[in-house]
Protein backbone atom coordinates (compact mmCIF):
# COMPACT_ATOMS: atom_id res chain seq x y z
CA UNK A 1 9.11 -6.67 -29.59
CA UNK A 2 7.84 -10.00 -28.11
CA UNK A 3 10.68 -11.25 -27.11
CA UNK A 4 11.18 -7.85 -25.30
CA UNK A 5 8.01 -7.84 -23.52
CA UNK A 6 8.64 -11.98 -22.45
CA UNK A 7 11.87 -10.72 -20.62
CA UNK A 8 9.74 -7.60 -18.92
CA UNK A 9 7.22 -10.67 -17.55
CA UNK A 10 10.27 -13.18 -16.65
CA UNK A 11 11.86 -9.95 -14.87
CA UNK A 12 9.09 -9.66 -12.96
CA UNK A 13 8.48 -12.81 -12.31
CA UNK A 14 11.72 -13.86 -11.35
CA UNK A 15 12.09 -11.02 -9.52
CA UNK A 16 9.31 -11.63 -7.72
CA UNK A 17 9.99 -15.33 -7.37
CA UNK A 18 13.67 -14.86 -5.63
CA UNK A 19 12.58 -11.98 -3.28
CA UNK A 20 10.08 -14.55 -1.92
CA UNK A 21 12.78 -16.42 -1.01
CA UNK A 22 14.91 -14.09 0.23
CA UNK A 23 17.65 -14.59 -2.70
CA UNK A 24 19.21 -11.30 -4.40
CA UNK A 25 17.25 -10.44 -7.15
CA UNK A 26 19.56 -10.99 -10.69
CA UNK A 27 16.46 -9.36 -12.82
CA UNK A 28 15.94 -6.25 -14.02
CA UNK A 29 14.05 -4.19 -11.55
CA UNK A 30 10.01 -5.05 -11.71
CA UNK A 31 9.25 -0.96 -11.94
CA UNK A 32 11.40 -0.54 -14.90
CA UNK A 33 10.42 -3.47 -16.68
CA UNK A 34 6.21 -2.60 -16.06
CA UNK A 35 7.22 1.20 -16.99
CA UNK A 36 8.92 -0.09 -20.23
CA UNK A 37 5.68 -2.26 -20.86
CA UNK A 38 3.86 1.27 -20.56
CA UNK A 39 5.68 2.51 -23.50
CA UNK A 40 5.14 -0.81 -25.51
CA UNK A 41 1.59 -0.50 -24.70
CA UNK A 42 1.64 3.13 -25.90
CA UNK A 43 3.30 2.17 -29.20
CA UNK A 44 0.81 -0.18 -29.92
CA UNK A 45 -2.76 1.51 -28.85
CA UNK A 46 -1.19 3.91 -31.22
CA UNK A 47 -1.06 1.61 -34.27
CA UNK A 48 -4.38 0.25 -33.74
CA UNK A 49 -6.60 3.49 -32.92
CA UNK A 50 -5.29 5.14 -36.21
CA UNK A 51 -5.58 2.27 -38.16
CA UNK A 52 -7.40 -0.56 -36.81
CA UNK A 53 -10.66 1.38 -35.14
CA UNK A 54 -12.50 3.65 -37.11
CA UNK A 55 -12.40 7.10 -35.46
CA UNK A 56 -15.98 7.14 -34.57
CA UNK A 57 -18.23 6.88 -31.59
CA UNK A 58 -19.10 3.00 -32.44
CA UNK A 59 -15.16 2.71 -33.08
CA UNK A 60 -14.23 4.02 -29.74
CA UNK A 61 -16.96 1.69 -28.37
CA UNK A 62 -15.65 -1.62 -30.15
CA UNK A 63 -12.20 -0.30 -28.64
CA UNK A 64 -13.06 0.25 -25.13
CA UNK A 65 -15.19 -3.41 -25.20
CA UNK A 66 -12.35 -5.37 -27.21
CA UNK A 67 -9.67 -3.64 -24.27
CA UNK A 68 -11.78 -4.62 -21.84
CA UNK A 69 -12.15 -8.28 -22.68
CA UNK A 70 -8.57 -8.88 -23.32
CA UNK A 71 -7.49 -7.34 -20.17
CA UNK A 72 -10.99 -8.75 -17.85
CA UNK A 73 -11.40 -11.91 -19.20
CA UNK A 74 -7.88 -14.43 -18.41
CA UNK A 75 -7.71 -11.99 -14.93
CA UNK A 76 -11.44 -12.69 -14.05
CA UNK A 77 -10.63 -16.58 -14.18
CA UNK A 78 -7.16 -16.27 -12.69
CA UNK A 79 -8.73 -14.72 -9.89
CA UNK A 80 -11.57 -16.98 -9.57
CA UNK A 81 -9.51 -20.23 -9.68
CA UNK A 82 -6.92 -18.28 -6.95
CA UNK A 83 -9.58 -17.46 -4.19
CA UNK A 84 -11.22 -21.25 -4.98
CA UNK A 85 -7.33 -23.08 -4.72
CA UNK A 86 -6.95 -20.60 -1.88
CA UNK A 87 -10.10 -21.47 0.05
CA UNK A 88 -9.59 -25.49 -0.37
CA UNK A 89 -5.99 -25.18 0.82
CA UNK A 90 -7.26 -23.18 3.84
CA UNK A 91 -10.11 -25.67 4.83
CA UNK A 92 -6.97 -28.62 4.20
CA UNK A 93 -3.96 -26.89 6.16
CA UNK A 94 -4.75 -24.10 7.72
CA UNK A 95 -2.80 -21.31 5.22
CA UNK A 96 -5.56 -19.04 3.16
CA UNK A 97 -2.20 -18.12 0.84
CA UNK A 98 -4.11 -14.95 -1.11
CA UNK A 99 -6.56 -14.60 1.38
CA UNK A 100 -5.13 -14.53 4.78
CA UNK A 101 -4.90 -10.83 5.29
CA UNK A 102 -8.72 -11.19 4.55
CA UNK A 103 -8.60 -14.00 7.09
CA UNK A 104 -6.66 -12.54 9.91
CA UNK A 105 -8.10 -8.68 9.24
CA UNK A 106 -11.42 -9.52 8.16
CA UNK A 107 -13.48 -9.18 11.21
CA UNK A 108 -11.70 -6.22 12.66
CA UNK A 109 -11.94 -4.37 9.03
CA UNK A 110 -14.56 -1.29 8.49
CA UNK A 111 -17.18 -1.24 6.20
CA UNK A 112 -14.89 0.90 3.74
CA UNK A 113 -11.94 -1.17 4.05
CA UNK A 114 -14.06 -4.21 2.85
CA UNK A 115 -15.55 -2.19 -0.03
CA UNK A 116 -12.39 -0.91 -1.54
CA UNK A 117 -10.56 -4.50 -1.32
CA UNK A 118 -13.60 -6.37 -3.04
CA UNK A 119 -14.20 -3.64 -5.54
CA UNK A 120 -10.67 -3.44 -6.49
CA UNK A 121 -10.04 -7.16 -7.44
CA UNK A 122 -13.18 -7.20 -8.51
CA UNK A 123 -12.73 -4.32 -11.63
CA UNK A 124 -8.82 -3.86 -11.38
CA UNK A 125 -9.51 -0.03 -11.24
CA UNK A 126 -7.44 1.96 -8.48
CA UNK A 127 -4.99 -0.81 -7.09
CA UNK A 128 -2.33 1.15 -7.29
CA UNK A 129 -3.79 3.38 -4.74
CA UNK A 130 -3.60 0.60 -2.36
CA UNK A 131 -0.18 1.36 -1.87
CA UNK A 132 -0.61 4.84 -0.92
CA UNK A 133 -3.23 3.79 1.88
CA UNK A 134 -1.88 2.89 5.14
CA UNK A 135 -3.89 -0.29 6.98
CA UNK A 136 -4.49 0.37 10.60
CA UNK A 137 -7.17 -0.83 13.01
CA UNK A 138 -9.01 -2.01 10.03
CA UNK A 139 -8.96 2.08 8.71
CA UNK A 140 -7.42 3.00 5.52
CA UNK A 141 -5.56 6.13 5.90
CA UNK A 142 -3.86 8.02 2.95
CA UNK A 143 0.35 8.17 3.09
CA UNK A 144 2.99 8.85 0.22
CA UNK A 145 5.14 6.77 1.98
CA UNK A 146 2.16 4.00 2.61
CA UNK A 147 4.80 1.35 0.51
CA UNK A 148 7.12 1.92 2.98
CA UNK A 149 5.33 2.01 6.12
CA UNK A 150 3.49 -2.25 6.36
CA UNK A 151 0.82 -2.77 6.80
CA UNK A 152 -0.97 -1.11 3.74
CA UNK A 153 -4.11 -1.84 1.71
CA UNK A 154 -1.54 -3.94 -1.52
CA UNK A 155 -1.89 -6.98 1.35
CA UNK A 156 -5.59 -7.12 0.05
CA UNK A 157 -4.91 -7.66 -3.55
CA UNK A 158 -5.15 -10.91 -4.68
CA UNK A 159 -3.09 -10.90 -7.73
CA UNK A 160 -1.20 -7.78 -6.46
CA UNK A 161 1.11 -7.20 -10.18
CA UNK A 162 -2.53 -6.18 -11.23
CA UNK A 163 -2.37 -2.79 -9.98
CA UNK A 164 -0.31 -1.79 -13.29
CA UNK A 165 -3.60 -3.15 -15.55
CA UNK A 166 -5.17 -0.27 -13.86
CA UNK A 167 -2.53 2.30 -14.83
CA UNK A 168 -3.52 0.57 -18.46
CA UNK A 169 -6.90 0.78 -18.36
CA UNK A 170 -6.79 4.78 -17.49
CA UNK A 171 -4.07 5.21 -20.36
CA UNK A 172 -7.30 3.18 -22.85
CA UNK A 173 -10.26 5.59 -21.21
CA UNK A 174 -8.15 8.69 -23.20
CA UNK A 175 -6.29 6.74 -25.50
CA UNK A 176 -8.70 7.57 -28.39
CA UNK A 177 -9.25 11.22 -27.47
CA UNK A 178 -5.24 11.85 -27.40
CA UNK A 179 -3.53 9.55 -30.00
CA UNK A 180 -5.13 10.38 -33.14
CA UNK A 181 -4.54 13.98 -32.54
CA UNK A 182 -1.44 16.45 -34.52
CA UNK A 183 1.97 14.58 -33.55
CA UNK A 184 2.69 17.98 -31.63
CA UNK A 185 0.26 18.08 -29.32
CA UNK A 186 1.08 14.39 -28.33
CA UNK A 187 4.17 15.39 -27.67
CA UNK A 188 3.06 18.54 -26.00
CA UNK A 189 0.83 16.41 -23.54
CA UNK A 190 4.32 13.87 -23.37
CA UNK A 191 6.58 16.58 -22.06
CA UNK A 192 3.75 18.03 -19.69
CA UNK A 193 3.40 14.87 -17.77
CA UNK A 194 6.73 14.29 -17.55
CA UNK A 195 7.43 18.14 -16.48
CA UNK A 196 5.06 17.43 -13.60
CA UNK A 197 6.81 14.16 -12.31
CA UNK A 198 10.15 15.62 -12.26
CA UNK A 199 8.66 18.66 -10.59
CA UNK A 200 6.33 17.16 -8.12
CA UNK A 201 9.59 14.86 -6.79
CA UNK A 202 11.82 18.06 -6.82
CA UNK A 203 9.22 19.43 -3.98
CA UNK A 204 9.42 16.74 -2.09
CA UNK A 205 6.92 14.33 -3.33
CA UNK A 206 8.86 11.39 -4.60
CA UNK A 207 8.09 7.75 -3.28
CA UNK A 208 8.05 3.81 -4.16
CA UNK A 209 4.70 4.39 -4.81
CA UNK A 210 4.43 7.25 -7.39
CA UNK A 211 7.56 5.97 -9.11
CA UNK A 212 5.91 4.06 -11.41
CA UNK A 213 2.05 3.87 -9.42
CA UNK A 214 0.54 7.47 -10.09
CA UNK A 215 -0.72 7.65 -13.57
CA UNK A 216 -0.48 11.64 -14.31
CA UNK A 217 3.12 10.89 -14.36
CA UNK A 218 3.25 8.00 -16.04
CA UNK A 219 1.06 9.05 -18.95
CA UNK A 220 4.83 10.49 -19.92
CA UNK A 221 5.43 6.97 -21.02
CA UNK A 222 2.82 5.69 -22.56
CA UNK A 223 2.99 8.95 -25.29
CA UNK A 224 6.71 8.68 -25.51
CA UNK A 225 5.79 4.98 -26.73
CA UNK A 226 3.31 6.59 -28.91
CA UNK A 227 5.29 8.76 -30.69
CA UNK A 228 7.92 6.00 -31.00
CA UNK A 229 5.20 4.73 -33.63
CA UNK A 230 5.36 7.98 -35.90
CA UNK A 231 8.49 7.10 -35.91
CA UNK A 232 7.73 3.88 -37.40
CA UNK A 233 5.40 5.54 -39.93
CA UNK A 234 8.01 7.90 -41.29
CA UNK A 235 10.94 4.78 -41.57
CA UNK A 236 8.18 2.87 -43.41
CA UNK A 237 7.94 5.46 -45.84
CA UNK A 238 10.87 6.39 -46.32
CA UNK A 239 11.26 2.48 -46.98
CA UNK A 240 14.20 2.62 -44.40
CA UNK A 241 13.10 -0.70 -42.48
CA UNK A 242 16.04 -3.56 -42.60
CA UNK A 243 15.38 -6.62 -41.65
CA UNK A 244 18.80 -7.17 -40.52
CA UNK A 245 19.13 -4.03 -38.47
CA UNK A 246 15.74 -4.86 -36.91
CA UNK A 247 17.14 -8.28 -35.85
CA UNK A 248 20.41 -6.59 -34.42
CA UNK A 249 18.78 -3.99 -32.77
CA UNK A 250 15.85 -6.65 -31.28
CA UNK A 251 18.91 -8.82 -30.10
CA UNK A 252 20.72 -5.63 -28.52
CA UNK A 253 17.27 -4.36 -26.45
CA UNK A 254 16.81 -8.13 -25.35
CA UNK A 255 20.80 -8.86 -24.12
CA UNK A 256 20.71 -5.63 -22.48
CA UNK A 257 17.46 -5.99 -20.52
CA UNK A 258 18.06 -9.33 -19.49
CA UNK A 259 22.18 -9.71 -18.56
CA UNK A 260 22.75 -6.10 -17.99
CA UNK A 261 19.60 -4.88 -15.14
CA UNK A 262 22.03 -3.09 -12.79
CA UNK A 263 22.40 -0.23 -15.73
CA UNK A 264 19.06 0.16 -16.28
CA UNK A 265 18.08 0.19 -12.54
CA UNK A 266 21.09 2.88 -12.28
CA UNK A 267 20.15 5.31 -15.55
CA UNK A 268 16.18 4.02 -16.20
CA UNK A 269 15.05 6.86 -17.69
CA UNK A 270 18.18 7.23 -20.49
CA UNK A 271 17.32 3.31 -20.97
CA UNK A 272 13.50 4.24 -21.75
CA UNK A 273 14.93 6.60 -24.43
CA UNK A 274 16.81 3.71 -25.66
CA UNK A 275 13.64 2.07 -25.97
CA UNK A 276 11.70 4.77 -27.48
CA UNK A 277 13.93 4.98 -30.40
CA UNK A 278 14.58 1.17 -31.11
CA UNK A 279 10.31 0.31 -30.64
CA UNK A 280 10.21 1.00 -34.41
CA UNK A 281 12.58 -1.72 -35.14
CA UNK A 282 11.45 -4.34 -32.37
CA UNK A 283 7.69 -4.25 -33.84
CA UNK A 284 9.34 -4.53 -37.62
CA UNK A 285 11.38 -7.59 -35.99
CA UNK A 286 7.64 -8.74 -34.77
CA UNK A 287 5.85 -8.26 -37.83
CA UNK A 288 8.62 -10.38 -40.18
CA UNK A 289 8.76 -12.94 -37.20
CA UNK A 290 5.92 -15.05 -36.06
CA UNK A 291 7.67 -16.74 -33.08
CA UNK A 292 8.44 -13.67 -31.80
CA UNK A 293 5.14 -12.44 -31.57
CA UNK A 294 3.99 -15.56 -29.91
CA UNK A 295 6.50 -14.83 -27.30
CA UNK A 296 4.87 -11.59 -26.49
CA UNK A 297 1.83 -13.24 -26.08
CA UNK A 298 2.99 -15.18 -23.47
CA UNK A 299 3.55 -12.23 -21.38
CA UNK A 300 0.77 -11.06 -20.29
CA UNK A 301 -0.54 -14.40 -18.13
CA UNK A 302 3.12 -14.89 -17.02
CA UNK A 303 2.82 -11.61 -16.13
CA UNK A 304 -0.64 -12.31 -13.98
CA UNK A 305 0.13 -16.08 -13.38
CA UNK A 306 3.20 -16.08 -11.49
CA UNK A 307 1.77 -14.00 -8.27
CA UNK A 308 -0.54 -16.78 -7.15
CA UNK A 309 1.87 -19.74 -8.18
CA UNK A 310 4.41 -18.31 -5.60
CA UNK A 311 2.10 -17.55 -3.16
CA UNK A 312 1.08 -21.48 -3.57
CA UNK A 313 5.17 -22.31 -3.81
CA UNK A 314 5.83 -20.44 -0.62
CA UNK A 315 2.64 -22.19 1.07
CA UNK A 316 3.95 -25.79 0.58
CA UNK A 317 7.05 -24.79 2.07
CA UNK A 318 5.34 -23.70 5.12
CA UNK A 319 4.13 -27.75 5.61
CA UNK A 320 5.42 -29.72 7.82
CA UNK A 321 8.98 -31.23 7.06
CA UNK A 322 8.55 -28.80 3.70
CA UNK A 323 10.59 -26.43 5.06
CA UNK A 324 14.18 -27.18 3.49
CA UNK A 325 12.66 -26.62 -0.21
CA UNK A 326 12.31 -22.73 0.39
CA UNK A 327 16.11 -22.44 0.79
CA UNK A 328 16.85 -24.23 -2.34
CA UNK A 329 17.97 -21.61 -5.19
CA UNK A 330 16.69 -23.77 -7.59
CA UNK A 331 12.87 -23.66 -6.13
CA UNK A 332 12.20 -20.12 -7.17
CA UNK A 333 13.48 -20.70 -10.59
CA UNK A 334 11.25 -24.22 -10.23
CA UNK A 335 8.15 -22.12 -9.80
CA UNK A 336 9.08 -19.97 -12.49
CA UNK A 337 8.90 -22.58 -14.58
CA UNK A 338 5.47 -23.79 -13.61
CA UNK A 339 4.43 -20.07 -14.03
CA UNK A 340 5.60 -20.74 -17.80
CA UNK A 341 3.52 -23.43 -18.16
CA UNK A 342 0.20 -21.77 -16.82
CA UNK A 343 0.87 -18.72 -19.34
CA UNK A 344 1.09 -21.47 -22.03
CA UNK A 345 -2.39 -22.72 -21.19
CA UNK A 346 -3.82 -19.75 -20.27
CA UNK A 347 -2.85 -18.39 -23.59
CA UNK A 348 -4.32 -21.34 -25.08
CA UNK A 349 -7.16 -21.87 -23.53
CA UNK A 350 -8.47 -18.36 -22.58
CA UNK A 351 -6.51 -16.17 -24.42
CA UNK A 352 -6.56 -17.08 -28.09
CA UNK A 353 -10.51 -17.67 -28.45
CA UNK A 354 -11.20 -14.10 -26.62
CA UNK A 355 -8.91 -12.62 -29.73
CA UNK A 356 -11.18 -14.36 -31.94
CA UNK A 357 -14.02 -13.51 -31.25
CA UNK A 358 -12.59 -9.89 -30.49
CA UNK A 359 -11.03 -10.03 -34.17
CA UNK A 360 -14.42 -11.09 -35.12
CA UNK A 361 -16.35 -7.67 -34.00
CA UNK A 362 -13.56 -5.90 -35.53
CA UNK A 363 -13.98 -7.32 -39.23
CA UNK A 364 -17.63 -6.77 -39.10
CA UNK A 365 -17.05 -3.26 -38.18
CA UNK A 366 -14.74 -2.92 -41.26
CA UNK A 367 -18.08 -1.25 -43.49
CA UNK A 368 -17.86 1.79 -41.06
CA UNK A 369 -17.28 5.01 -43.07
CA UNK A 370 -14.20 6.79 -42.15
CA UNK A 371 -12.45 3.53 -41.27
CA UNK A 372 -8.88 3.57 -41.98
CA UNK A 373 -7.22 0.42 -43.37
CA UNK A 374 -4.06 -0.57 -41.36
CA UNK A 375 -1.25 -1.91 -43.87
CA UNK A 376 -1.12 -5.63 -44.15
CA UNK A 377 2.47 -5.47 -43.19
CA UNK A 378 1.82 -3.77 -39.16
CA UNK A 379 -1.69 -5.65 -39.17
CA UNK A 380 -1.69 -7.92 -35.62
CA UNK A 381 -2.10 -11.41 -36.48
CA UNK A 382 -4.93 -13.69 -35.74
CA UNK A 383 -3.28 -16.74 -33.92
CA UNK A 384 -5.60 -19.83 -33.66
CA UNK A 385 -2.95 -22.01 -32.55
CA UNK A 386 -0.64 -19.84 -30.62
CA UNK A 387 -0.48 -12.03 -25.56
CA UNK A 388 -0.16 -4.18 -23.36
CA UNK A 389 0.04 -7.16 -22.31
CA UNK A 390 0.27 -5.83 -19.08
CA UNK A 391 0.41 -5.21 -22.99
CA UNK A 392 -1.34 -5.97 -25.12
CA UNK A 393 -0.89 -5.77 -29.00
CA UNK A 394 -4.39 -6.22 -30.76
């Protein structure tokens, strides 16, 4: 499974890295790869609220404040060290790189225009609305075709990939009230969301934006992950877990994600079946490999990390007699590389002593009555020297 959710961040990354430079994108597309970390995400939240929180009211709390940290925490200091790197290259050269729509719109923007751009890079929290709301004359207005239709309120967002932590953090607010409920009425809710996609885009209301940005639809995913982890409960058993087949069916997901993105872009939603059925084997892959789960912890600052490092990437070639390094194929993948790097230290540095003390709260909350033990086996590991992401597994 962490392997898996590395090639969803490198897809987006790269894909994000090559349409900067106006090379065809090789990747799998970026909406399938964050709506297949939706059902990762959902898979997991599952394991933990039924075994890892107690299903009580300080439970739900120490779940709500350990999501929060994971997901605030590396994106608060991304964000800070962005606008700062931003702001010093501006006063240098002239280019505010994430802040020049704040720089060229800011004085003609309205009072609510300012709000809803601070306040949403600020808490993460409806940025995916940004790209239903048209920007004109410093006005939002709403549109279902806003994506389509520049400018519109995304060319506020600082680390625009973001927007999908918000989708997250609404899937976390009902997480607990949902997934510890009968299978069936999981499933129920499931097949309701995704009734109302299909139906709301059969009237007419299909658009880039509520593809993969409007969370009523997406909840779909996220409980199609979920159930994926039943699934996992009945194998285990039944004692039906192979580590072979889990290695063969890891290896499949991952070759077919990574060298075969046209079929997935073409059939997405037969692909996120695909995935549904194999997440029981990718997390038993996860659990008997270490390095694999490492990998998926990578994912999440890639993920976050690569938006400003090719905003800074596309800067530089904007300097004088810098021009000539946009057009080499090689600088996107360059800059991808870098992004690697960052994730690495981010993980490191940020990442890995948040999970402690996170892990921490968690173990002293063990004495709770009604707390469920999670088998040792599916337990998320503690890495000191080693992430819904947009997932997130602990």
């Amino acid at each position: 499974m962490g392997s898996l959710r590395l090639v969803l961040a490198f897809a987006v990354a790269g894909g994000h890295a090559l349409g900067a430079f106006n090379f065809p994108n090789i990747f799998l597309a970026g909406g399938e790869a964050v709506q297949i970390f939706y059902m990762i995400s959902g898979f997991l939240i599952a394991l933990i609220l039924r075994g890892k929180y107690a299903a009580s009211a300080n439970g739900n709390w120490i779940f709500y404040s350990n999501r929060a940290v994971k997901i605030f925490v590396p994106y608060l200091a991304l964000l800070a060290a962005t606008v700062l790197l931003s702001a010093l290259f501006y006063l240098f050269t002239g280019n505010a790189v994430s802040l020049n729509s704040f720089v060229v719109e800011g004085s003609t923007m309205s009072l609510g225009t300012w709000l809803f751009a601070v306040l949403t890079n600020l808490f993460i929290l409806g940025q995916e609305w940004a790209f239903l709301l048209i920007y004109r004359s410093g006005e939002l207005f709403f549109s279902l075709h806003a994506l389509d239709q520049p400018q519109n309120a995304a060319q506020f967002t600082i680390i625009a990939p973001a927007w999908s932590l918000s989708i997250e953090l609404a899937f976390y607010a009902i997480a607990p009230f949902i997934l510890r409920r009968n299978v069936l009425v999981i499933a129920v809710v499931a097949l309701a969301s995704s009734w109302l996609r299909f139906e709301a885009y059969g009237r007419g209301y299909y658009s880039a934006a509520t593809d993969c940005r409007f969370f009523p639809f997406e909840l779909s995913l996220f409980l199609f992950g979920s159930l994926s982890y039943f699934l996992y409960e009945l194998l285990k058993k039944r004692n039906l877990h192979r580590p072979a087949l889990s290695t063969c069916l890891m290896g499949l997901l991952v070759v077919l994600a990574a060298l075969h993105p046209r079929w997935v872009d073409i059939k997405p939603y037969q692909f996120f079946v695909l995935v549904a059925l194999l997440l029981p084997a990718l997390f038993d892959f996860s659990v008997r490999h270490k390095w694999d789960r490492w990998l998926g912890e990578l994912s999440y600052p890639l993920y976050l990390v690569h938006w400003p490092i090719l905003g800074f990437g596309f800067a530089i070639t904007q300097l004088p007699h810098m021009g000539s390094l946009g057009q080499t194929q090689a600088y996107p993948y360059m800059l991808i590389a870098v992004s690697l790097i960052a994730a690495y230290a981010i993980n490191q540095w940020i990442v890995i002593p948040i999970d402690s003390w996170r892990q921490a709260r968690v173990r002293k909350s063990a004495t709770e009555p009604n707390k469920v033990a999670i088998p040792a086996a599916a337990q998320p590991v503690v890495r000191r020297s080693a992430p819904r992401g947009v997932v997130t597994p602990n």
